[in-house]
Protein backbone atom coordinates (compact mmCIF):
# COMPACT_ATOMS: atom_id res chain seq x y z
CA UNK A 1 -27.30 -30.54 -5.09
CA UNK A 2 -26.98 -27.08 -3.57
CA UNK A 3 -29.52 -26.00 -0.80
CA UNK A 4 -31.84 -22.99 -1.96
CA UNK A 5 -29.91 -21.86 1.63
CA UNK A 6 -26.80 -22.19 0.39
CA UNK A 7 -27.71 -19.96 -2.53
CA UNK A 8 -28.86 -17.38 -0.54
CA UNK A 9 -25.73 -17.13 1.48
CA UNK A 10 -23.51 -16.76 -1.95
CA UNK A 11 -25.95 -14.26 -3.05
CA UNK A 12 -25.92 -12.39 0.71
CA UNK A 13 -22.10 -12.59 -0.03
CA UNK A 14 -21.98 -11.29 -3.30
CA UNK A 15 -24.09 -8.63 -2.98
CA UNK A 16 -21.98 -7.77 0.27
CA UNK A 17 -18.66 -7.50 -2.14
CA UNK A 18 -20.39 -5.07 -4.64
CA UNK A 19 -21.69 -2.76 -1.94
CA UNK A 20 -18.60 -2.38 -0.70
CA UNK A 21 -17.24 -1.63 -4.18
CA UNK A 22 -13.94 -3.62 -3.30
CA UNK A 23 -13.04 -5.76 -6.52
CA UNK A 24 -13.18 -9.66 -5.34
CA UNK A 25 -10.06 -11.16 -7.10
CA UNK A 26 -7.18 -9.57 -9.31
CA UNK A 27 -9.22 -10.36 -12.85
CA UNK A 28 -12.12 -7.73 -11.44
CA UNK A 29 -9.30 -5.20 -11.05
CA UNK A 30 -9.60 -3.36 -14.47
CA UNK A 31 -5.75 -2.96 -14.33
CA UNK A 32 -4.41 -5.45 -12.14
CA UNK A 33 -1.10 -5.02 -13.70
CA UNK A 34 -0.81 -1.69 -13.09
CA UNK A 35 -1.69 -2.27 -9.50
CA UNK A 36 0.86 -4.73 -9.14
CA UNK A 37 3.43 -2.09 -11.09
CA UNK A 38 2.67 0.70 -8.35
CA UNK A 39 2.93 -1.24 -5.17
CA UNK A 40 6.20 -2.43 -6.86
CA UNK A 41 7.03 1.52 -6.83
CA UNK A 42 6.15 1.83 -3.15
CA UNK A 43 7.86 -1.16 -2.31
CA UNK A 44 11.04 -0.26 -3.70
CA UNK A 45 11.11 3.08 -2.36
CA UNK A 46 10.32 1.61 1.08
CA UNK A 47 13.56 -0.79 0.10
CA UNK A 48 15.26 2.24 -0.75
CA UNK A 49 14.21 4.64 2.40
CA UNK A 50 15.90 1.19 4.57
CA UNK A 51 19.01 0.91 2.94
CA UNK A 52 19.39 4.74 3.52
CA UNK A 53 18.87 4.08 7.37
CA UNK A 54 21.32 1.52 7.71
CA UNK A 55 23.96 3.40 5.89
CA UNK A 56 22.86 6.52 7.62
CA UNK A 57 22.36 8.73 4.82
CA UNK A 58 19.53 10.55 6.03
CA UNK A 59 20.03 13.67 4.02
CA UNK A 60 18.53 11.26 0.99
CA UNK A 61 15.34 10.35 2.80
CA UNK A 62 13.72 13.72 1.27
CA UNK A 63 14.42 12.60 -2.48
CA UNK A 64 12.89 8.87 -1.34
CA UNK A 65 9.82 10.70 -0.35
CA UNK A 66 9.54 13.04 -3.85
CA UNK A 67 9.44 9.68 -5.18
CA UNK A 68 6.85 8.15 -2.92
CA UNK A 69 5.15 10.65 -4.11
CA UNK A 70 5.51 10.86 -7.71
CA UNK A 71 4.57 6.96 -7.02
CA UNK A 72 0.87 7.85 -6.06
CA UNK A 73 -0.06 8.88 -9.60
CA UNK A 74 0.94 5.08 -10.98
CA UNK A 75 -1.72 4.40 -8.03
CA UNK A 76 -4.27 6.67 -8.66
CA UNK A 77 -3.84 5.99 -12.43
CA UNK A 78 -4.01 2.20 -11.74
CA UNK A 79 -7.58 2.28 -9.88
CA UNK A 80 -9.12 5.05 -12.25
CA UNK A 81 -11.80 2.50 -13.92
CA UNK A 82 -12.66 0.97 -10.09
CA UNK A 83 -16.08 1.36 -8.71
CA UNK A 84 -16.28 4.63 -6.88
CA UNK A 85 -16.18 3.50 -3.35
CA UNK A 86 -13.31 1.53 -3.78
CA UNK A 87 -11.46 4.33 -5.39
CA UNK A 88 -12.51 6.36 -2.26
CA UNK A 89 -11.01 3.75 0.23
CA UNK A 90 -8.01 3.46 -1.70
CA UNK A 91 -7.47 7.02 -2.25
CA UNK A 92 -7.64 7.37 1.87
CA UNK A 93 -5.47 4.77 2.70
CA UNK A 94 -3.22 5.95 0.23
CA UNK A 95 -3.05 9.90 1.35
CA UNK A 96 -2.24 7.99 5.17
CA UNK A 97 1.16 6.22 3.23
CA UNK A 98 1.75 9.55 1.68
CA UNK A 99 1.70 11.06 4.94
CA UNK A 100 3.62 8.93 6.66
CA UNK A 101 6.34 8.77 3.89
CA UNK A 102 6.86 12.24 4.20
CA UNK A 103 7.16 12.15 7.85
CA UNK A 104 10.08 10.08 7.36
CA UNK A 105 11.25 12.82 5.37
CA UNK A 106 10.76 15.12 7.90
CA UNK A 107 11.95 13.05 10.96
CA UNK A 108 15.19 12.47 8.76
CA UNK A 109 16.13 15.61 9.14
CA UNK A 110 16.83 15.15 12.74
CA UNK A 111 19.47 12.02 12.13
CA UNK A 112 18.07 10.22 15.11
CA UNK A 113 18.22 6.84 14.12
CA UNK A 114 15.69 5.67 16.56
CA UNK A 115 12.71 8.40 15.07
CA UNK A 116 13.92 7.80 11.54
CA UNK A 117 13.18 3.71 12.62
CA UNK A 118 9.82 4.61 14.41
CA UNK A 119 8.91 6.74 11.39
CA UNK A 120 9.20 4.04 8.37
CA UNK A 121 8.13 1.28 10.81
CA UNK A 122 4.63 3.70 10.79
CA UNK A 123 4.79 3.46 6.75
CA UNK A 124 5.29 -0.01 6.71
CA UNK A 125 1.96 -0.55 8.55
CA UNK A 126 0.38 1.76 6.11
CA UNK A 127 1.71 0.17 3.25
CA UNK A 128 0.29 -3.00 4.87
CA UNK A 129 -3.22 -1.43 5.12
CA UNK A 130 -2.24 -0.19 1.49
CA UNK A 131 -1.44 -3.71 -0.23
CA UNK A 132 -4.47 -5.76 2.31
CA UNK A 133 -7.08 -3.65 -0.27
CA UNK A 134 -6.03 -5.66 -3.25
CA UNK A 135 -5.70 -9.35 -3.89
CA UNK A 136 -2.31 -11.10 -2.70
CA UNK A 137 -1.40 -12.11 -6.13
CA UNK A 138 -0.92 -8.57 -6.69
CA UNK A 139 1.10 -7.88 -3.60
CA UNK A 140 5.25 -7.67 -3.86
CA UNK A 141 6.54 -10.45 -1.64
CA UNK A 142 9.74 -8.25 -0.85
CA UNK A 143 7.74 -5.61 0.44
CA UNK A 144 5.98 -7.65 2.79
CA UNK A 145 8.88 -9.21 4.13
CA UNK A 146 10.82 -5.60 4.48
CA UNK A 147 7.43 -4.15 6.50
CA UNK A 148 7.33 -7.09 8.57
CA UNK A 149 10.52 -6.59 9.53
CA UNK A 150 10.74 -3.39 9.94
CA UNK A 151 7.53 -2.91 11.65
CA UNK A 152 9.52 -5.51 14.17
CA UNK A 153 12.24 -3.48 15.14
């Protein structure tokens, strides 16, 4: 039998997760799919924006970012039915991995391996931030895995 306190506390909770707008679980996303399609985006630019490093081909870093970029309307499009304070935290977090994907574009301009690493190692941790405000299931594993590493060197 479940304690009248014990009901309270899953209320408390509940009522917690709605005020902060933040869907609880991928089936209160309205798209979840399309959440899982645009981090996909991000994460395969971010794939993309390493590969370029290694091989040293810095002068592509600026066309990686145009498509970081055009990667934020999937994003935007993706949370459009969300509760209105979610939508604002997203939006924010996502305008910091916008910013910091063009400042690899910038920094690339430089060819300094080490500021080119220092720069995507700072949009790996946004992406982080980025993918922690939906549910894991909706996450790309590769992605992960790449900012972990990266973030690491």
């Amino acid at each position: 039998m479940i304690s009248r306190k014990s009901l309270v506390i899953v209320g408390a909770l509940s009522g917690l997760i709605l005020a902060l707008g933040a869907p609880a679980s991928a089936a209160d996303l309205k798209s979840p799919d399309l959440v899982k399609t645009s981090l996909q985006i991000f994460a395969g630019v971010y794939g993309d924006m390493n590969r370029k490093l290694a091989a040293k081909t810095y002068d592509r870093l600026p066309h990686e970012n145009q498509e970081f970029q055009d990667g934020a309307a999937a994003m935007r499009d993706a949370i459009t039915a969300e509760p209105a304070a979610f939508k604002t935290k997203v939006e924010s977090v996502l305008q910091e991995t916008l910013a910091a994907s063009t400042h690899v574009a910038d920094i690339s301009k430089t060819h300094d391996d080490a500021q080119v690493k220092a720069a995507l190692s700072a949009l790996a941790d946004s992406m982080k931030k980025l993918n922690a405000l939906f549910p894991e299931n909706l996450r790309p594993v590769a992605v992960a895995a790449s900012a972990r590493g990266a973030g690491a060197r």
